[in-house]
N, C-alpha and C. Protein backbone atom coordinates (compact mmCIF):
# COMPACT_ATOMS: atom_id res chain seq x y z
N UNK A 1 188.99 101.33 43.00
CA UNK A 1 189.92 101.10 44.09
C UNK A 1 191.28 100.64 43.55
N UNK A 2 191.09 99.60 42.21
CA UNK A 2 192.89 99.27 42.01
C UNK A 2 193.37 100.31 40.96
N UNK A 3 192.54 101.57 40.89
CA UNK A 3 193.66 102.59 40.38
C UNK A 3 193.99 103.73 41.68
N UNK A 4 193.53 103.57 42.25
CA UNK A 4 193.86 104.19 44.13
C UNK A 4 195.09 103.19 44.43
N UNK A 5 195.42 102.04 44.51
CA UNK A 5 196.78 101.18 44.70
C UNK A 5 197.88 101.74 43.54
N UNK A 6 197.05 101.16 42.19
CA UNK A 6 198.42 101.41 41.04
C UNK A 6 198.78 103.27 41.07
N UNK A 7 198.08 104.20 42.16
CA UNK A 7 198.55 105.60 41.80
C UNK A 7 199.58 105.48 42.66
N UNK A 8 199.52 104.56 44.31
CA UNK A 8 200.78 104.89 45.04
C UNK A 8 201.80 103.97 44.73
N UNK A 9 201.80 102.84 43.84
CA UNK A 9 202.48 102.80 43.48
C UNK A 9 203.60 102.97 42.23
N UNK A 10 202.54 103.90 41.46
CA UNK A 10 203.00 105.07 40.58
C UNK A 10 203.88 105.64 41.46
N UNK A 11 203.42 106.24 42.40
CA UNK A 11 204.09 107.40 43.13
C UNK A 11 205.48 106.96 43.67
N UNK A 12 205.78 105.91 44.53
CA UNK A 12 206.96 105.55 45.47
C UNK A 12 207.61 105.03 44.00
N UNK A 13 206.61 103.84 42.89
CA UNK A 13 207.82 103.72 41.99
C UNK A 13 209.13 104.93 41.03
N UNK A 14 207.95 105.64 40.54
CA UNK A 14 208.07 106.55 39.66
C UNK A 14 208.93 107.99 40.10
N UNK A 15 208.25 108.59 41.20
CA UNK A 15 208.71 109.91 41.38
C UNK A 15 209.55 109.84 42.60
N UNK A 16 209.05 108.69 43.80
CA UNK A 16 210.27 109.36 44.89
C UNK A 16 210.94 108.49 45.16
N UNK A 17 211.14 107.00 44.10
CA UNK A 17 212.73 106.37 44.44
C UNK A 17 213.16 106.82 43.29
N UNK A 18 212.94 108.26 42.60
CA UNK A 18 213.99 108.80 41.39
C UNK A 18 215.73 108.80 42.08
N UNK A 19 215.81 109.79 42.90
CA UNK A 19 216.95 110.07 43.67
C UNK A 19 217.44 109.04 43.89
N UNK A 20 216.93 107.46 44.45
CA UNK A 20 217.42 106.58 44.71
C UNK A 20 217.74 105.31 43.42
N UNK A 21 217.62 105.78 42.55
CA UNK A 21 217.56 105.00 41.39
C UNK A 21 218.61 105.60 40.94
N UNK A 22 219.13 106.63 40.72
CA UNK A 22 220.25 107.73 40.44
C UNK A 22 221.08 107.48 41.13
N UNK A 23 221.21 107.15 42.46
CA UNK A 23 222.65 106.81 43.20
C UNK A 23 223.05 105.09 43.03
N UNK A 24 221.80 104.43 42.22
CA UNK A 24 221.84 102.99 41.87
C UNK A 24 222.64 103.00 40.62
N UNK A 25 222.25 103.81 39.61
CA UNK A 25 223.25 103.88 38.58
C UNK A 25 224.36 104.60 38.52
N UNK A 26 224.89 105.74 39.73
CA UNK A 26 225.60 106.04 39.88
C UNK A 26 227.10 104.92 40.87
N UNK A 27 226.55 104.04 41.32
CA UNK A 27 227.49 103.12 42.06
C UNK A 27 228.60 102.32 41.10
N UNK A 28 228.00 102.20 39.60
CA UNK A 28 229.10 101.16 39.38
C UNK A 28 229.88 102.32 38.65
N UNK A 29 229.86 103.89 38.97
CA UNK A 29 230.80 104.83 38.50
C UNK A 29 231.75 104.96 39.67
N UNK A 30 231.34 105.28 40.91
CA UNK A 30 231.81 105.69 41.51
C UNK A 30 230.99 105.12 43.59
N UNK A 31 231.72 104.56 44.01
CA UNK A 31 231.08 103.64 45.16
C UNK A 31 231.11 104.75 46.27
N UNK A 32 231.80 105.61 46.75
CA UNK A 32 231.69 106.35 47.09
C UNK A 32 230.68 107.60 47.41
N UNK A 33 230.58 107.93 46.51
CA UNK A 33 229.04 108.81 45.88
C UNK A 33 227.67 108.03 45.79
N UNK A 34 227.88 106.82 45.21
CA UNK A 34 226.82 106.39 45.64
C UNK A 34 226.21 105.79 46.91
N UNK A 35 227.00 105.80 47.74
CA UNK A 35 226.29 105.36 49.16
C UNK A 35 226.88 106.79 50.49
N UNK A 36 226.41 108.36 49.82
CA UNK A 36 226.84 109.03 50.45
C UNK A 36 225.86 109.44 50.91
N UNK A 37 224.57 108.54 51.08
CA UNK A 37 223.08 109.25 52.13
C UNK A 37 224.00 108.26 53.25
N UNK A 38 224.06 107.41 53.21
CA UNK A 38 224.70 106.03 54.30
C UNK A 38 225.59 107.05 55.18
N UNK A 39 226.77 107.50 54.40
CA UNK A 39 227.78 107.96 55.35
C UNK A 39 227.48 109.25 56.20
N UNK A 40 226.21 110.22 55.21
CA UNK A 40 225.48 111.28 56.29
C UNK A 40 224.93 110.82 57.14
N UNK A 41 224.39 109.79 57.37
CA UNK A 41 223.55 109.05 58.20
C UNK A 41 224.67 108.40 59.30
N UNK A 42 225.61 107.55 59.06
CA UNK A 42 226.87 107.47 60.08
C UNK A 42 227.81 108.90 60.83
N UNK A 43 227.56 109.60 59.88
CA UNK A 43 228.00 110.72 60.66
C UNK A 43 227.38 111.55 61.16
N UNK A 44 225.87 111.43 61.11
CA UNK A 44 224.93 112.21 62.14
C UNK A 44 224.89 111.65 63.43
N UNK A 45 225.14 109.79 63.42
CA UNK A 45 224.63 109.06 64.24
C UNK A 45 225.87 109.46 65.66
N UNK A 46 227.43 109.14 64.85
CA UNK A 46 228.65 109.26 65.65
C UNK A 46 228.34 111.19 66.51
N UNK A 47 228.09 111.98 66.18
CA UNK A 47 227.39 113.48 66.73
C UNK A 47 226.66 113.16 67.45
N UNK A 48 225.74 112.61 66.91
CA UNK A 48 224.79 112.48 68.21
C UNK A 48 225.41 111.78 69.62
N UNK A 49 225.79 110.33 69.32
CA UNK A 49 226.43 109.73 69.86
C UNK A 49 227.64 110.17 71.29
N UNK A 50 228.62 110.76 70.41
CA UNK A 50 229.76 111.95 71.27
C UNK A 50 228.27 113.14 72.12
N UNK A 51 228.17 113.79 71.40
CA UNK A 51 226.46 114.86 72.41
C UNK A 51 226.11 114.16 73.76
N UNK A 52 225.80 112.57 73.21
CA UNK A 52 224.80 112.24 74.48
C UNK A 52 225.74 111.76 75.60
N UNK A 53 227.27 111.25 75.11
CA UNK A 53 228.38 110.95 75.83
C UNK A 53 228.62 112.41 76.80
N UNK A 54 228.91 113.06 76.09
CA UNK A 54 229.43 114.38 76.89
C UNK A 54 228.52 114.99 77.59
N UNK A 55 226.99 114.54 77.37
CA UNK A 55 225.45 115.25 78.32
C UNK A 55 225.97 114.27 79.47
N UNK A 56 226.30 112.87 79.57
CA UNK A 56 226.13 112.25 80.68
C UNK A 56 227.35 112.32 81.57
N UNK A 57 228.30 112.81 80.69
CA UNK A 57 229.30 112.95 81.80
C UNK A 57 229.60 114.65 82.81
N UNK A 58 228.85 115.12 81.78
CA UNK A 58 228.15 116.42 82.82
C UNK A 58 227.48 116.08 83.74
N UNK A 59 226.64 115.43 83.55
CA UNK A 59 225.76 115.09 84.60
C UNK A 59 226.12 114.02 85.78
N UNK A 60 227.20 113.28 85.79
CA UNK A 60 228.06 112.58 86.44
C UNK A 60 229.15 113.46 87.11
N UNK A 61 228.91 114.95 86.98
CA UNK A 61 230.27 115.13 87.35
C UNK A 61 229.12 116.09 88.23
N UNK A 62 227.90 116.47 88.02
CA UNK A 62 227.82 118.01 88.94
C UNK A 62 226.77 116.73 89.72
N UNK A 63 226.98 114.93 89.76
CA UNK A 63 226.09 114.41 90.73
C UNK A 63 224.79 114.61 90.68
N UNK A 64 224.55 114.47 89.37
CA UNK A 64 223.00 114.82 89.10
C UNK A 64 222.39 113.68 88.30
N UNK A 65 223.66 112.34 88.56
CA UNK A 65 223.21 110.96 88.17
C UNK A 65 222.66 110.40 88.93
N UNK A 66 221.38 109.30 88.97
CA UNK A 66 220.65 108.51 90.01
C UNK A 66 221.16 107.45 89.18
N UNK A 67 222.17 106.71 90.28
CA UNK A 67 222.23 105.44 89.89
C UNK A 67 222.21 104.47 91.25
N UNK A 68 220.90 104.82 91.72
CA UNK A 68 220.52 103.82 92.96
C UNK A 68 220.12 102.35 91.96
N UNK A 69 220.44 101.57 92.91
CA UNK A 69 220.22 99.91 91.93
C UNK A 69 218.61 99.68 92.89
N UNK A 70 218.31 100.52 93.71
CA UNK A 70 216.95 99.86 94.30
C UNK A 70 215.97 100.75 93.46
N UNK A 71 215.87 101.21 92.27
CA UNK A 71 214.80 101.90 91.56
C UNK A 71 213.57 101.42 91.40
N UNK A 72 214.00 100.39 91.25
CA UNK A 72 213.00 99.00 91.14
C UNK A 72 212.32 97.97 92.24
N UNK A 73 211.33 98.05 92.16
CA UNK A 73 210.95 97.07 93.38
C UNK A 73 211.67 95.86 93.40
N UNK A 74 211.95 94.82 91.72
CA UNK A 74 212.03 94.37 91.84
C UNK A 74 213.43 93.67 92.39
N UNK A 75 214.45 95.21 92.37
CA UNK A 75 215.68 94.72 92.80
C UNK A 75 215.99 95.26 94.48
N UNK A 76 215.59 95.28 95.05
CA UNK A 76 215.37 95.38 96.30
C UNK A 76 215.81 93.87 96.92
């Protein structure tokens, strides 16, 4: 059983934080490059973000928003 533990952590150490060990020694070259999963990740988020803005204001405009405040029993 503790070579079933030391294989996964063979595994996450060894083979799949490689890529991330590479942008670790790549940072004190260049700061930029190394935190450029971060900024794909901020710029997927801001897309999405603007998408779900512009879904709701479609839907505010052809009145296909429910914004009754009695949805709830409890606000009745």
């Amino acid at each position: 059983m503790k070579a079933f533990f030391e294989a996964i952590g063979y595994l996450f150490t060894d083979i799949l934080f490689l890529p991330l060990n590479f942008f670790r020694s790549l940072e004190l070259e260049n700061w930029w490059l190394a935190n450029i999963v971060t900024w794909i990740f901020i710029i997927i988020c801001c897309v999405a973000t603007a998408y779900w803005l512009k879904q709701l204001t479609i839907f505010k405009q052809n009145n296909e928003d429910d914004q009754d405040t009695t949805a709830h029993s409890f606000l009745s």
